[in-house]
Protein backbone atom coordinates (compact mmCIF):
# COMPACT_ATOMS: atom_id res chain seq x y z
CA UNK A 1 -8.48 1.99 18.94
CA UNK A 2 -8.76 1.46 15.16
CA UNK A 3 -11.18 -1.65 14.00
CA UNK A 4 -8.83 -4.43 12.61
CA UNK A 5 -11.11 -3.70 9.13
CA UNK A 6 -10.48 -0.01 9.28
CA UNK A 7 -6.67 -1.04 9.73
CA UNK A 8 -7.09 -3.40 6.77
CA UNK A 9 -8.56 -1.05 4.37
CA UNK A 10 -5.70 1.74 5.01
CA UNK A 11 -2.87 -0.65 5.10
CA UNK A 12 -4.27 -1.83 1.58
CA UNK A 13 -5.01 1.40 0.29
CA UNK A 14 -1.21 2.55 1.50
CA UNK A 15 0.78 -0.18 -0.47
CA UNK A 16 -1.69 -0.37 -3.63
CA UNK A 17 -1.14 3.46 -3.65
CA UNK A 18 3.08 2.73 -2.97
CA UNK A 19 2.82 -0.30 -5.92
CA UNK A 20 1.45 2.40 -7.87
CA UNK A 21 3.86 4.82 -7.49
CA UNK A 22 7.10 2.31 -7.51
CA UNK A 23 5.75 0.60 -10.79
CA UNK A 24 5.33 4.19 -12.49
CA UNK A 25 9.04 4.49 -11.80
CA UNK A 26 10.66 1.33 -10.98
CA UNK A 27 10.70 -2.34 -10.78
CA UNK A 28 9.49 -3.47 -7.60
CA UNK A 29 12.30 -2.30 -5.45
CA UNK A 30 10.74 -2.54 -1.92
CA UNK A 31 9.96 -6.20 -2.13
């Protein structure tokens, strides 16, 4: 079972890393 700060830290690092990407291309279209 994953520690709710382990869960934090990639569920962070996923969507700054997705922002990233999307912004590079695009307006924010998942939002």
């Amino acid at each position: 079972m994953f520690k709710k700060t382990t869960l934090a830290l990639a569920v962070s690092g996923l969507l700054e890393g997705v922002q990233n990407s999307v912004s590079a291309n695009q307006p924010y279209r998942l939002m």
